[in-house]
N, C-alpha and C. Protein backbone atom coordinates (compact mmCIF):
# COMPACT_ATOMS: atom_id res chain seq x y z
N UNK A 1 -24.52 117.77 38.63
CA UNK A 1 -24.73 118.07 40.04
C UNK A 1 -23.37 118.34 40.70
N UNK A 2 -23.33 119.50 41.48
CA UNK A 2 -22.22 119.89 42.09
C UNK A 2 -21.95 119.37 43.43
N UNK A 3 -21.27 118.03 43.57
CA UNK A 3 -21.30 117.38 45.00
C UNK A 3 -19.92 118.05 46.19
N UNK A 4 -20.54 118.67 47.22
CA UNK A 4 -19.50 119.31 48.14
C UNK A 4 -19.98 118.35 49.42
N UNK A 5 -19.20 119.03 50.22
CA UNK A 5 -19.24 118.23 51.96
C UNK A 5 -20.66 118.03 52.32
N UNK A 6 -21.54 118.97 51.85
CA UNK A 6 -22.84 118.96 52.57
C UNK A 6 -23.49 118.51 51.51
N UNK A 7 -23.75 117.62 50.51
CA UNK A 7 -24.59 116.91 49.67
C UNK A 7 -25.24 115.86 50.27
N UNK A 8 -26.12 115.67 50.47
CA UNK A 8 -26.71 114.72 51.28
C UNK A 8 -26.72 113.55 50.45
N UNK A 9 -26.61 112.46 50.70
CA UNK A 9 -26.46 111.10 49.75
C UNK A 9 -27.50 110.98 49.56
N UNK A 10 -28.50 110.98 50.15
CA UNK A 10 -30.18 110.78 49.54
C UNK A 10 -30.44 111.21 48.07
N UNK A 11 -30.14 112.94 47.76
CA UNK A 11 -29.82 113.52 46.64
C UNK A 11 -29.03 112.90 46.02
N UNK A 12 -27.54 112.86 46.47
CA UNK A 12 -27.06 111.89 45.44
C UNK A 12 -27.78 110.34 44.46
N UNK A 13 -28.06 109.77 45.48
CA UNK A 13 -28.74 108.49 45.18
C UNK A 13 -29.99 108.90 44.05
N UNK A 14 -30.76 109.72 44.78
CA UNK A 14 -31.97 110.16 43.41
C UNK A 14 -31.08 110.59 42.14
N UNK A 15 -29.96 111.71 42.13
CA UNK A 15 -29.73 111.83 40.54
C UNK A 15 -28.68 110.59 40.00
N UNK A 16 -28.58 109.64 40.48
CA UNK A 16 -27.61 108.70 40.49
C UNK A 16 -28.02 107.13 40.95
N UNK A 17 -29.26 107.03 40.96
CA UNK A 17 -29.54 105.58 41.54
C UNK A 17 -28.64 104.41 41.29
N UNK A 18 -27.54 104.21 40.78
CA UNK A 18 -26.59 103.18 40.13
C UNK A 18 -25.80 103.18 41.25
N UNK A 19 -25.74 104.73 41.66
CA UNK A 19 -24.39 105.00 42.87
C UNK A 19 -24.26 104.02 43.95
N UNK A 20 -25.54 103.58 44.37
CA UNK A 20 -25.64 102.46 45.86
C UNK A 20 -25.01 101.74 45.16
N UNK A 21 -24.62 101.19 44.43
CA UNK A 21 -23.83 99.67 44.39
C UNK A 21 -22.38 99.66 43.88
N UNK A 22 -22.45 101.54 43.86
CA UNK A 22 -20.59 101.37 43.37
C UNK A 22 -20.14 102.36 44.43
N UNK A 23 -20.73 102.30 45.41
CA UNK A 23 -20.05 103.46 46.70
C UNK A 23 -19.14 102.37 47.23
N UNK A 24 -19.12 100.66 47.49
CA UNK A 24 -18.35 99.83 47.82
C UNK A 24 -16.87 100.25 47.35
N UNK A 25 -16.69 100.79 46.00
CA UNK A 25 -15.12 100.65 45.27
C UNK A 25 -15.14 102.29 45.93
N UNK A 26 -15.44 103.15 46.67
CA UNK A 26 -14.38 104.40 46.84
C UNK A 26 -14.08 103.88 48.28
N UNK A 27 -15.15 103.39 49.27
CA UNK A 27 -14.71 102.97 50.84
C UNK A 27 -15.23 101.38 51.17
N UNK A 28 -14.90 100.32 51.57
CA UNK A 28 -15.47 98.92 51.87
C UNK A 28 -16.48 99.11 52.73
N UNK A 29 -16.09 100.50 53.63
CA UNK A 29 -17.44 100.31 55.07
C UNK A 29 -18.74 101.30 53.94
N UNK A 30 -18.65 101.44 52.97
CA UNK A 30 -19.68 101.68 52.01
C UNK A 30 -21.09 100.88 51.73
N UNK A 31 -20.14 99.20 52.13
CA UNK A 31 -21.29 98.48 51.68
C UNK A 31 -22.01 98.47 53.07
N UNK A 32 -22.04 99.17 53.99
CA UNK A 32 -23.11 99.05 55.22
C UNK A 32 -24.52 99.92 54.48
N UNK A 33 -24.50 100.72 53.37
CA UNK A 33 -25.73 101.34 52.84
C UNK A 33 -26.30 100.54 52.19
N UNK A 34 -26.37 98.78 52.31
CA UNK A 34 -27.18 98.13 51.73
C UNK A 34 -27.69 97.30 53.08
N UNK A 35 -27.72 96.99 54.25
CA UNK A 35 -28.37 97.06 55.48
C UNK A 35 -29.30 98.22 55.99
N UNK A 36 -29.98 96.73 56.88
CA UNK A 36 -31.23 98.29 57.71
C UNK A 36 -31.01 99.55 58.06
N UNK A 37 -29.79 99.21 58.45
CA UNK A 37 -29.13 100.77 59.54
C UNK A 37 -28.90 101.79 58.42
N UNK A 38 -28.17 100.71 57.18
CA UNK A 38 -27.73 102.05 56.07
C UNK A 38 -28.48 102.77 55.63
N UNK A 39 -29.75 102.06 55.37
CA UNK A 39 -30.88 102.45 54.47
C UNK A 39 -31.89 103.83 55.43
N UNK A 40 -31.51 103.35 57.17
CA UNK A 40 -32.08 104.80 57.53
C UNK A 40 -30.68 106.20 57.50
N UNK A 41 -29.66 105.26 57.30
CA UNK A 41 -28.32 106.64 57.32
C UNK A 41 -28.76 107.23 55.79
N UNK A 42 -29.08 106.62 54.97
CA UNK A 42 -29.21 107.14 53.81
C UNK A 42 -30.25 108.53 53.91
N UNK A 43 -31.12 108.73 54.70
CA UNK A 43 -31.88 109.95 54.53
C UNK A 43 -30.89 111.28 55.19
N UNK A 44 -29.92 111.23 55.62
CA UNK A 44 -29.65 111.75 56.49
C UNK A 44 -28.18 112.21 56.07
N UNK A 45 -27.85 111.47 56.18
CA UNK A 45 -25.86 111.40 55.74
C UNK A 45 -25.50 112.30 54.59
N UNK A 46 -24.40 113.30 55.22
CA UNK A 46 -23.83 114.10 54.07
C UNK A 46 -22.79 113.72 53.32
N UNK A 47 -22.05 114.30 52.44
CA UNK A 47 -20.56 113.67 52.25
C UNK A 47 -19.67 113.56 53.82
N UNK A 48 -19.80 114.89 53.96
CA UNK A 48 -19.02 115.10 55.16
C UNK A 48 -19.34 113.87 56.66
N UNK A 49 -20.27 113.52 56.82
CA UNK A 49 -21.13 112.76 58.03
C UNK A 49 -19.98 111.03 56.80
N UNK A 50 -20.35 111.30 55.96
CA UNK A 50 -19.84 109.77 55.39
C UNK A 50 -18.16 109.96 55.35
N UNK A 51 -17.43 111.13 55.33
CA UNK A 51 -16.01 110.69 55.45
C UNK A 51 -15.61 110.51 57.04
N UNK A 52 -16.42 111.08 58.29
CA UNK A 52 -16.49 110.95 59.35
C UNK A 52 -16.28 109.03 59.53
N UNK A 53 -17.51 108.82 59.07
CA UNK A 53 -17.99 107.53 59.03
C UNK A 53 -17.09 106.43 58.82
N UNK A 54 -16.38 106.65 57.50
CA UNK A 54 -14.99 105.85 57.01
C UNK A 54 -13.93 106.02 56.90
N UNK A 55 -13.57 107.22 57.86
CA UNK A 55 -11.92 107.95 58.11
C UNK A 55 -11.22 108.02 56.43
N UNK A 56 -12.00 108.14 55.67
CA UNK A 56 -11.26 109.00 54.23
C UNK A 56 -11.59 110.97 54.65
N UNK A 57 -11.07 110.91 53.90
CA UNK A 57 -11.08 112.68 53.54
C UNK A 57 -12.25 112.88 52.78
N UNK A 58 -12.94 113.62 53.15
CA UNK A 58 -14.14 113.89 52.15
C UNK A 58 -13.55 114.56 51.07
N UNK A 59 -12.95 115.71 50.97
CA UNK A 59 -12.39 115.81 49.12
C UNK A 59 -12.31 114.37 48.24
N UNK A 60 -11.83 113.50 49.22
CA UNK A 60 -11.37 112.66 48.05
C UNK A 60 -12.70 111.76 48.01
N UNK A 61 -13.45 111.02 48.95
CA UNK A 61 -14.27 110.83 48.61
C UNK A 61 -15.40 111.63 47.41
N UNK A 62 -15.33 112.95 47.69
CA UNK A 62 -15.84 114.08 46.36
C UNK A 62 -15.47 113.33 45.15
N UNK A 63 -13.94 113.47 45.39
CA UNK A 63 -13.45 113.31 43.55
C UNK A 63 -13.44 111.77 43.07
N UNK A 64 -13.55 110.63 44.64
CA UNK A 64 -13.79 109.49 43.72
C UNK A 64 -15.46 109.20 43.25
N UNK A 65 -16.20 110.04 43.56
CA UNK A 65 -17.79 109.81 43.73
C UNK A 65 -18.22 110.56 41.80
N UNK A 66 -17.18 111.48 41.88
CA UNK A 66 -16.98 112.15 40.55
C UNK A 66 -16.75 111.29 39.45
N UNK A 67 -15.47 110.53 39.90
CA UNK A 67 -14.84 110.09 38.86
C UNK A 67 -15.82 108.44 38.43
N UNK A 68 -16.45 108.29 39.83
CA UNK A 68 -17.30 107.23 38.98
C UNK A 68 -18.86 107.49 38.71
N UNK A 69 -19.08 108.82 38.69
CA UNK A 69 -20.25 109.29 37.91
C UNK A 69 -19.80 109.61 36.25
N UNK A 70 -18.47 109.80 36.34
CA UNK A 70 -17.58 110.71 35.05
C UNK A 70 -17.63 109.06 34.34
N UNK A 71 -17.08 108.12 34.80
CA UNK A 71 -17.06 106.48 34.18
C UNK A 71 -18.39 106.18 33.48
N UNK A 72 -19.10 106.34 34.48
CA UNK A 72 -20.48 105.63 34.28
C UNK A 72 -21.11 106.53 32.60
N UNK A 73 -21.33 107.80 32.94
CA UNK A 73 -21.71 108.37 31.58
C UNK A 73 -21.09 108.75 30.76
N UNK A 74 -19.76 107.85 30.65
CA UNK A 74 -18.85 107.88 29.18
C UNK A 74 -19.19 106.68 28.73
N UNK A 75 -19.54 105.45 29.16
CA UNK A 75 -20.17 104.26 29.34
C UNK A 75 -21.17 104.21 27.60
């Protein structure tokens, strides 16, 4: 899956269900997607809406979201 600014995390999460519990290690305000509020940001939220969210750069959020999909299925 080719993740850019406008990937909606919902998508992410479906080809990646593992992802909710390791979005904590790219940003700390990550772990708010395991609360009520997160769980309705989750239908909604793009990359881009989530680097807004945690003042990272969305590229890099991109390439750390990569690099621990790239971890997980060398695993």
């Amino acid at each position: 899956m080719e993740i850019t600014k406008d990937t909606k995390l919902a998508d992410l999460l479906a080809e990646y269900p593992w992802l909710k519990a390791e979005l904590p290690k790219v940003n700390e305000k990550f772990k708010m997607l395991n609360t009520p509020v997160g769980k309705i940001m989750l239908g909604k939220a793009t990359v881009a809406e989530m680097s807004k969210k945690s003042g990272m750069n969305a590229d890099i959020i991109i390439s750390r979201i990569n690099e621990l999909i790239s971890n997980h299925t060398n695993q």
